[in-house]
N, C-alpha and C. Protein backbone atom coordinates (compact mmCIF):
# COMPACT_ATOMS: atom_id res chain seq x y z
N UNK A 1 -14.28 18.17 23.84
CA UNK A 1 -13.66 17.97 22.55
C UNK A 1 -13.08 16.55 22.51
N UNK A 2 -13.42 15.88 21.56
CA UNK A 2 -12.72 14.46 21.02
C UNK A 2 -11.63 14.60 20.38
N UNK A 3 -10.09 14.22 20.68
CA UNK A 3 -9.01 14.12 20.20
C UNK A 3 -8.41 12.10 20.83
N UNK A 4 -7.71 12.11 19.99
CA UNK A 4 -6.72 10.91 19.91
C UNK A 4 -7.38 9.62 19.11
N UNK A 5 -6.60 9.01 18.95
CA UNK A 5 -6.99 7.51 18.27
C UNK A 5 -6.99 6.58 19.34
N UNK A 6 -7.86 5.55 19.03
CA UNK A 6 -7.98 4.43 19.59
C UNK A 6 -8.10 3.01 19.11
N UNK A 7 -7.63 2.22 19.27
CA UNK A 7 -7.70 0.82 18.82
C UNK A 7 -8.69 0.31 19.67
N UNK A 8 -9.86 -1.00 19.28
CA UNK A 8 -11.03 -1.49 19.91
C UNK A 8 -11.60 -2.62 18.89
N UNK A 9 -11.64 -3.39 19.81
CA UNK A 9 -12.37 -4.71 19.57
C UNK A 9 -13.84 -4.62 19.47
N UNK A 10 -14.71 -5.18 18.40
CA UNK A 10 -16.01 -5.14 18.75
C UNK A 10 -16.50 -6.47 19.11
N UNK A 11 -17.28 -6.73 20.20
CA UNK A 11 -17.43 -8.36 20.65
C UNK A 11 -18.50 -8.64 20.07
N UNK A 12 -18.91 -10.33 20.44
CA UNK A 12 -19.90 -11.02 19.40
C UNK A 12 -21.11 -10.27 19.25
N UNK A 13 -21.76 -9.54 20.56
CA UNK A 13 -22.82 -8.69 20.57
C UNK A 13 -22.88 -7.20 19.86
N UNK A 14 -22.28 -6.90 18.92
CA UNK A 14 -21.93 -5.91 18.24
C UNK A 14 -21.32 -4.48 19.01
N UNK A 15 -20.73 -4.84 20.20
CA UNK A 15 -20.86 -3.75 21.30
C UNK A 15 -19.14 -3.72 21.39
N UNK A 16 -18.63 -1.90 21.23
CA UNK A 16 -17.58 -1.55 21.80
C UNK A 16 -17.63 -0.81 23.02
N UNK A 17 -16.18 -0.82 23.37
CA UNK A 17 -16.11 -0.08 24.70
C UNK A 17 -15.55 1.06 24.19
N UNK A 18 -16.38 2.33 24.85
CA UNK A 18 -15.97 3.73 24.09
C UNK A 18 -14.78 4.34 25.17
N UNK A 19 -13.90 5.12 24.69
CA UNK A 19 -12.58 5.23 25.53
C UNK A 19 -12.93 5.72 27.17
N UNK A 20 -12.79 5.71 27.90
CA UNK A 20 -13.07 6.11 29.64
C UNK A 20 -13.38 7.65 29.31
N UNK A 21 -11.82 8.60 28.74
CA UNK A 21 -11.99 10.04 28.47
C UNK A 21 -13.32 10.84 27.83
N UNK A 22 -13.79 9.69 27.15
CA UNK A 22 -15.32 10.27 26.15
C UNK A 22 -16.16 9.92 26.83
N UNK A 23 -16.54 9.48 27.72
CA UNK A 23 -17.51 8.78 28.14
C UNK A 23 -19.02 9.90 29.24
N UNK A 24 -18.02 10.57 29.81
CA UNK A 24 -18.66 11.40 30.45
C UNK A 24 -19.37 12.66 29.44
N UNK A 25 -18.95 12.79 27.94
CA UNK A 25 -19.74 13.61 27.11
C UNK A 25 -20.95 12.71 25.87
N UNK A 26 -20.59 11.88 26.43
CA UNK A 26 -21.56 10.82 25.70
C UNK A 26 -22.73 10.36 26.93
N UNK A 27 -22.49 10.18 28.24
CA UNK A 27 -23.43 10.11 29.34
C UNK A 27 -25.15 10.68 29.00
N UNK A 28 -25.45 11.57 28.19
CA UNK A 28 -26.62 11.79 27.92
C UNK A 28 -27.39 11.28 26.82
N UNK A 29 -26.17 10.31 26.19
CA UNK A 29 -26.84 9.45 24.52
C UNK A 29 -26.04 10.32 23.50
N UNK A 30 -26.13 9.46 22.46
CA UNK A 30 -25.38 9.45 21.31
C UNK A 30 -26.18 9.55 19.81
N UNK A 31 -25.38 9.85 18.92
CA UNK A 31 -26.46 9.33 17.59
C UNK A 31 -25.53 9.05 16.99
N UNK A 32 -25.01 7.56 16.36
CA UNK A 32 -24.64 7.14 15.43
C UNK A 32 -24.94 7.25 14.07
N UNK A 33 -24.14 7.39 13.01
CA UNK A 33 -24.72 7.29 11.44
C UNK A 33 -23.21 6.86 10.58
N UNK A 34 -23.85 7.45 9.70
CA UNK A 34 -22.64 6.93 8.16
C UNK A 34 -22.00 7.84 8.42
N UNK A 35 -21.09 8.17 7.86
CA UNK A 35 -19.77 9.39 8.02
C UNK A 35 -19.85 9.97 6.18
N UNK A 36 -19.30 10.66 6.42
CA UNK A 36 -19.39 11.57 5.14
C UNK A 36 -18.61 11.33 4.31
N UNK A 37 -18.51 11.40 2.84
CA UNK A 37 -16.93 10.93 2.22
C UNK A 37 -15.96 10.06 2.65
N UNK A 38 -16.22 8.94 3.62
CA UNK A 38 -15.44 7.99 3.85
C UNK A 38 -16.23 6.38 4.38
N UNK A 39 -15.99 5.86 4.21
CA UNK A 39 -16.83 4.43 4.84
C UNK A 39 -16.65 4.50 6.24
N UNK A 40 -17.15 5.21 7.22
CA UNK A 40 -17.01 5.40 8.80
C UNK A 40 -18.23 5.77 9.38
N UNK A 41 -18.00 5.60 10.19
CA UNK A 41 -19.51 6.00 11.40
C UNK A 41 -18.90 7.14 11.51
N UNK A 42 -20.26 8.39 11.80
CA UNK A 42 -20.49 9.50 12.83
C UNK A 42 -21.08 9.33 14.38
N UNK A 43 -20.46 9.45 15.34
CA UNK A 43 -20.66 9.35 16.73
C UNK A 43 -20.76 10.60 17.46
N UNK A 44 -21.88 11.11 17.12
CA UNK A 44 -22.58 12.73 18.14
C UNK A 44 -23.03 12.70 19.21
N UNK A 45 -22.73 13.09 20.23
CA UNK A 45 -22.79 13.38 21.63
C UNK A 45 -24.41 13.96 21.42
N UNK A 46 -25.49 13.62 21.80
CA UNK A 46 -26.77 13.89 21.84
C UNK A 46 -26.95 15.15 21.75
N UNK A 47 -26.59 16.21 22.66
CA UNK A 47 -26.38 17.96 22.48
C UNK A 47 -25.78 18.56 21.15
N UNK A 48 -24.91 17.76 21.02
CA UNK A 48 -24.07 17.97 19.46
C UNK A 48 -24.92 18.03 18.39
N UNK A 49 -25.79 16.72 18.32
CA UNK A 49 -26.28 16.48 17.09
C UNK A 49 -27.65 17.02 17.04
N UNK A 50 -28.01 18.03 18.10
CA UNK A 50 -28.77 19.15 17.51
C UNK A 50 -28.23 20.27 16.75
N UNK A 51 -27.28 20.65 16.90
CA UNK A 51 -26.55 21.57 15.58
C UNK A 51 -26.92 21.10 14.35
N UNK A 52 -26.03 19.76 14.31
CA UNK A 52 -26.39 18.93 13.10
C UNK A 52 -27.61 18.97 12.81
N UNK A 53 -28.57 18.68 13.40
CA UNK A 53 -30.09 18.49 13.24
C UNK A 53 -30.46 19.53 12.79
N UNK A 54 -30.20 20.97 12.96
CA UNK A 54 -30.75 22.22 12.84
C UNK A 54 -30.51 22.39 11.53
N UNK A 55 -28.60 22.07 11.04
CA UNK A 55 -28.67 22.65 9.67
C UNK A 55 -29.27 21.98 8.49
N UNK A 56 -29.44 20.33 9.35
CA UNK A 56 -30.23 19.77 8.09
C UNK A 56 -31.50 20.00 7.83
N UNK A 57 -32.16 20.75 9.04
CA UNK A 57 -33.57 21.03 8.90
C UNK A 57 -33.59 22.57 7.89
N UNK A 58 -32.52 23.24 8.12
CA UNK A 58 -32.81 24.37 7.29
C UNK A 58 -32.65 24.00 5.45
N UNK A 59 -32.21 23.23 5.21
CA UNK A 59 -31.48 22.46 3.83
C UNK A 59 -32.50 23.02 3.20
N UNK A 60 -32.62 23.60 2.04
CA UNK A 60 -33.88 23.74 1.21
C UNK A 60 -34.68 22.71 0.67
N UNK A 61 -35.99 22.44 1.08
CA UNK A 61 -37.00 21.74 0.63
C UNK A 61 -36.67 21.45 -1.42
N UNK A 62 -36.72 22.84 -1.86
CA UNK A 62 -37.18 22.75 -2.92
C UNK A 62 -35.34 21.64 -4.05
N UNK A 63 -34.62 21.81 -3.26
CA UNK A 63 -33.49 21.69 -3.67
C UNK A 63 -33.31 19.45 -3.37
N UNK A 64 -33.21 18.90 -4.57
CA UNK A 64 -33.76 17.40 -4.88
C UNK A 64 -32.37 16.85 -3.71
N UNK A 65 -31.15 17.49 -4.16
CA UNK A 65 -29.93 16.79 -3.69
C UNK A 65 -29.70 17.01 -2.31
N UNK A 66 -30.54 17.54 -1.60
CA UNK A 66 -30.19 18.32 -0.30
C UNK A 66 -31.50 17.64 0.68
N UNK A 67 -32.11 17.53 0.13
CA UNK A 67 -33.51 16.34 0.61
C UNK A 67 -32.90 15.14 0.63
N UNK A 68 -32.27 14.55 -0.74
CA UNK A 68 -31.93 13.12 -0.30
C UNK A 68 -30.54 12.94 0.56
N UNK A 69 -29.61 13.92 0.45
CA UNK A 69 -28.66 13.77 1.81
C UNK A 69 -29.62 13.79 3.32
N UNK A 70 -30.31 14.73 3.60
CA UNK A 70 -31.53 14.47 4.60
C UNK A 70 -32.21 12.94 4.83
N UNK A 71 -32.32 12.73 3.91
CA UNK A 71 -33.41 11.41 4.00
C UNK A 71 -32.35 10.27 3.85
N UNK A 72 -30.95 10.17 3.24
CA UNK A 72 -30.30 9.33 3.41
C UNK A 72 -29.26 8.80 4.92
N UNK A 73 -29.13 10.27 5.19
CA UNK A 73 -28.04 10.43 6.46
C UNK A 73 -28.85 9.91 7.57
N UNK A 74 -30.26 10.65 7.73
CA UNK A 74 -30.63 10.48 9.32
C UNK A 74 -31.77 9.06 9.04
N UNK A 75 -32.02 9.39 7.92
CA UNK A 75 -33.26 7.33 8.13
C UNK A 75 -31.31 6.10 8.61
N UNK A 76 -30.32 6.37 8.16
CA UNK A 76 -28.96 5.05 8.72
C UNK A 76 -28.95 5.90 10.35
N UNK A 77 -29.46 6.81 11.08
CA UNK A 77 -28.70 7.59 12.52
C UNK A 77 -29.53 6.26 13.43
N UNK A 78 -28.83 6.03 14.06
CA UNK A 78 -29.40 5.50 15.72
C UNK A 78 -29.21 6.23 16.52
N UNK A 79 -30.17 6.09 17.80
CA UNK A 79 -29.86 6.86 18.97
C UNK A 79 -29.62 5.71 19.66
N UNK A 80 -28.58 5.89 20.49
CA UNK A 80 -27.77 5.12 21.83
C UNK A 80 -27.41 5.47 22.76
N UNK A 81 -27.15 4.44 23.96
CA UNK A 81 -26.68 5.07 24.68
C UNK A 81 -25.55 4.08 25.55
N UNK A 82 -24.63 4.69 26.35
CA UNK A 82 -23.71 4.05 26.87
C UNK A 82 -24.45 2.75 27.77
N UNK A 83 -23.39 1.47 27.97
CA UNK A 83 -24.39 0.54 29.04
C UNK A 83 -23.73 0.84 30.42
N UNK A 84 -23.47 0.22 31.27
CA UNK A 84 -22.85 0.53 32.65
C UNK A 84 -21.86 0.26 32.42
N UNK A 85 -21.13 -0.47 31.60
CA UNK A 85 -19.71 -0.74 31.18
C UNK A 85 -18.79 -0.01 30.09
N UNK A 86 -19.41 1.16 29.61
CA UNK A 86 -19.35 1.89 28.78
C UNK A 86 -19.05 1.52 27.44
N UNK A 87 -19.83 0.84 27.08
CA UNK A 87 -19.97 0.20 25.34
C UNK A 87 -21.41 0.91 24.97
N UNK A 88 -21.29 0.90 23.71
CA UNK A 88 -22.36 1.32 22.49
C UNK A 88 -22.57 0.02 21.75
N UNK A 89 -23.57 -0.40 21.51
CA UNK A 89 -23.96 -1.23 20.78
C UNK A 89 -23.97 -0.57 18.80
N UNK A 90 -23.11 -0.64 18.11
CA UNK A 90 -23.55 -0.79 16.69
C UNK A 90 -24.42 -1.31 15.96
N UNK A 91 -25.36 -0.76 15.41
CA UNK A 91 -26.26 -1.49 14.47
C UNK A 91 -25.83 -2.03 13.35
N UNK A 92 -26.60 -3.59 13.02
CA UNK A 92 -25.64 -4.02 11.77
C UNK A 92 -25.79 -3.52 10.51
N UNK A 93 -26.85 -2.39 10.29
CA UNK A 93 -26.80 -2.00 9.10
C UNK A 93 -25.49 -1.15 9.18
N UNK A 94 -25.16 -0.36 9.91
CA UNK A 94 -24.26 0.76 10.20
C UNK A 94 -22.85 -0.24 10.03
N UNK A 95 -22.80 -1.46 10.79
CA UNK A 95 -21.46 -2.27 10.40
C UNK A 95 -21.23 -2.51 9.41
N UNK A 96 -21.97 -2.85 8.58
CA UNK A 96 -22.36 -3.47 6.97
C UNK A 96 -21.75 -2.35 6.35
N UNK A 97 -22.24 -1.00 6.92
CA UNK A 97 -22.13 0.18 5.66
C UNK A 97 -20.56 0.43 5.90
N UNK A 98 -20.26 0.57 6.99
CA UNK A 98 -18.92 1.18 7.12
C UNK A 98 -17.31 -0.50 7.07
N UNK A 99 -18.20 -1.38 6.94
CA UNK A 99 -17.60 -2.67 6.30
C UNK A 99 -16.43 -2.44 7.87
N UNK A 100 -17.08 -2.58 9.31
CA UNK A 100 -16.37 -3.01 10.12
C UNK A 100 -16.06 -4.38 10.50
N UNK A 101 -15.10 -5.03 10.71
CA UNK A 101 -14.76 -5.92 11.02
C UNK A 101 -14.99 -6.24 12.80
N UNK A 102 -13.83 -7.38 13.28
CA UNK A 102 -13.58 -7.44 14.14
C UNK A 102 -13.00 -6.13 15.44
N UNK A 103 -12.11 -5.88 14.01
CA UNK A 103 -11.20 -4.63 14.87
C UNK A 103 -11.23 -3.10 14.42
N UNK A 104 -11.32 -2.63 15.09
CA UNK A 104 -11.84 -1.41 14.69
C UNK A 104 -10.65 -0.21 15.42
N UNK A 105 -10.90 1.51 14.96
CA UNK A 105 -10.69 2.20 15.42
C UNK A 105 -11.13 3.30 15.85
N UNK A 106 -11.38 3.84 17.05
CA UNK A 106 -12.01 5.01 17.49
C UNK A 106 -11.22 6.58 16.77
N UNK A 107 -11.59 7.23 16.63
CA UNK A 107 -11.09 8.37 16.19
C UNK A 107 -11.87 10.01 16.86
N UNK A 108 -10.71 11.05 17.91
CA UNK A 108 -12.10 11.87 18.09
C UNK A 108 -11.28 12.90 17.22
N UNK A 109 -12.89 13.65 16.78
CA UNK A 109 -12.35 14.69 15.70
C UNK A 109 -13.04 15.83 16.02
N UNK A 110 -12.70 16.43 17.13
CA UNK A 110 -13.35 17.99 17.61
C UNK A 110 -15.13 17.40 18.38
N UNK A 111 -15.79 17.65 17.47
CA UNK A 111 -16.95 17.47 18.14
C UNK A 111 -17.44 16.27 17.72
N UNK A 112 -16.86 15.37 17.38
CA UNK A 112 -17.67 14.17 17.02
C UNK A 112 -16.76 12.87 17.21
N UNK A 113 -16.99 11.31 17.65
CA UNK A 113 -15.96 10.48 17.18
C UNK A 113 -16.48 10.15 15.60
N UNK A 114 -15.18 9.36 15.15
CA UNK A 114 -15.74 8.69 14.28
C UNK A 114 -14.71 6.80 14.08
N UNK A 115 -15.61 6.21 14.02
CA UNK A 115 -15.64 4.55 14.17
C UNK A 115 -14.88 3.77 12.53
N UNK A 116 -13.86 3.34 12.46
CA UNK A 116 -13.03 2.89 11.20
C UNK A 116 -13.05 1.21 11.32
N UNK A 117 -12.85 0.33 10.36
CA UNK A 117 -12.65 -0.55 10.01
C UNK A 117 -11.11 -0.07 10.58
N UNK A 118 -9.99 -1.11 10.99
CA UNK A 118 -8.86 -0.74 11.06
C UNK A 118 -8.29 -0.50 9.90
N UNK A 119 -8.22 -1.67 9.00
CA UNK A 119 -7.76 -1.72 7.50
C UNK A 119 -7.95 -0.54 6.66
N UNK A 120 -9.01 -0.28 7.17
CA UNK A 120 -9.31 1.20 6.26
C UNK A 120 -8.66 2.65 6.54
N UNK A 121 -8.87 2.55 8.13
CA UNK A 121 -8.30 3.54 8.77
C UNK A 121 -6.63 3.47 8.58
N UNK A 122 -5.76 2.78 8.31
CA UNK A 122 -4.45 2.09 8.23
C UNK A 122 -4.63 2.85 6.91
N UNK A 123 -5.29 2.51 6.11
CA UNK A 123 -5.02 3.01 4.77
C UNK A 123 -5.42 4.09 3.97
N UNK A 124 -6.45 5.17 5.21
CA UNK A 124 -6.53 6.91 5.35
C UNK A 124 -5.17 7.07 5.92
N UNK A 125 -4.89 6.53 7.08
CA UNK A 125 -4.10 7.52 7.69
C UNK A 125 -2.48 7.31 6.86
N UNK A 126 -2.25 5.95 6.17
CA UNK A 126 -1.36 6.47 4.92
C UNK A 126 -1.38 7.60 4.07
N UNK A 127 -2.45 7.70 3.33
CA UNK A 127 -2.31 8.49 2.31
C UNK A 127 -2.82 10.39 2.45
N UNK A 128 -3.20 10.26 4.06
CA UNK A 128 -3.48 11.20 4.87
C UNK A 128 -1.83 12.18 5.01
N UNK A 129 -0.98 10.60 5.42
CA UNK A 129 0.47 11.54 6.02
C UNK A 129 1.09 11.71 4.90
N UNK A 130 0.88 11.62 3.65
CA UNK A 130 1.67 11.31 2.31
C UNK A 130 1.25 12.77 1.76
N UNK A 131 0.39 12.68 2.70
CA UNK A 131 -0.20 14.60 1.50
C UNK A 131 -0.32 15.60 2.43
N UNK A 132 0.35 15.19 4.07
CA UNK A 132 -0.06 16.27 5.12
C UNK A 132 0.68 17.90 4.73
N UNK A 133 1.48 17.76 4.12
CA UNK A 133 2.48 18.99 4.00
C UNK A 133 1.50 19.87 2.87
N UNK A 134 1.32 19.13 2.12
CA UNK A 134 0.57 20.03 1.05
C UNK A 134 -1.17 20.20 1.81
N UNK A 135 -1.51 19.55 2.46
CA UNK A 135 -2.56 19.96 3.26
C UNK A 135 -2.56 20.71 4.18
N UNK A 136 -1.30 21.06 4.80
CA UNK A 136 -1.38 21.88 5.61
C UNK A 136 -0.97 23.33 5.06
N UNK A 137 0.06 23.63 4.02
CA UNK A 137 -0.50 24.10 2.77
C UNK A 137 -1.09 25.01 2.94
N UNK A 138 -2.30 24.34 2.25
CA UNK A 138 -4.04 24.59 1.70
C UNK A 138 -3.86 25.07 3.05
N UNK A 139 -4.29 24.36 4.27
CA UNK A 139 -5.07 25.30 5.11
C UNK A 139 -4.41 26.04 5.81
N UNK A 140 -2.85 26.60 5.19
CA UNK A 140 -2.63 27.65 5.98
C UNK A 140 -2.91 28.48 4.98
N UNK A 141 -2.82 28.87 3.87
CA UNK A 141 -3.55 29.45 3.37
C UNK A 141 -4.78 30.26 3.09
N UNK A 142 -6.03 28.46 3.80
CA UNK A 142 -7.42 29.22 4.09
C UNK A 142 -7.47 30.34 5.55
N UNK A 143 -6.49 30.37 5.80
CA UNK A 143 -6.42 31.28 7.34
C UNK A 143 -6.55 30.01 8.30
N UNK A 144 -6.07 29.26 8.46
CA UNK A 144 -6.14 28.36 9.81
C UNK A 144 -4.82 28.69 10.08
């Protein structure tokens, strides 16, 4: 499981260093992509992102909006893998999309990381803690 935040530099070669703690569930490769509802990377542990893979394969064919999430999500995925120094190389379309800078932030969120512009992430995790009470709320409500 991926928990905590991280602060990270990405160097001139588009390559971060992924935290020491993650590293050993990422050891078999990764798949990078866009993140969902937010300008961020998805970072799947290779085993992981066959789940993922499965439910997008079941998505209904006949259904227009559920094809192009398919064809949009996995044509941006890379597969990667750690180097001996434990960095991931980012692709620059994937930097471009998620408008990373220099500095960035790691984020793990249960089964997946996910990769922030800092600025951006600075300015989820504002309006994140501004509404946590009423979000937590909601999901005590949904039964969590």
């Amino acid at each position: 499981m991926f928990l905590g935040t991280f602060s990270r530099t990405i160097d001139d070669k588009g390559r971060v260093i992924i935290p020491a703690k993650f590293r050993e569930e990422l050891a078999d490769g990764l798949i990078i992509s866009i993140g969902l509802n937010e300008k961020c990377l998805f970072v799947f542990p290779r085993e992981e992102s066959k789940s993922f893979e499965e439910k997008v394969k079941s998505l209904p064919l006949s259904k227009k909006e559920a094809q192009g999430f398919a064809r949009w999500f996995l044509s941006q995925a890379s597969d990667e893998v750690l180097d001996q120094q434990g960095r991931i190389a980012i692709p620059g379309h994937l930097k471009e999309y998620a408008g990373l800078n220099k500095d960035i932030v790691i984020v793990g969120v249960s089964g997946r990381l996910e990769i922030w512009d800092r600025g951006k992430w600075e300015e989820f995790y504002h309006r994140a803690s501004q509404r946590y009470a009423e979000i937590s709320e909601d999901m005590t409500a949904m039964g969590f």
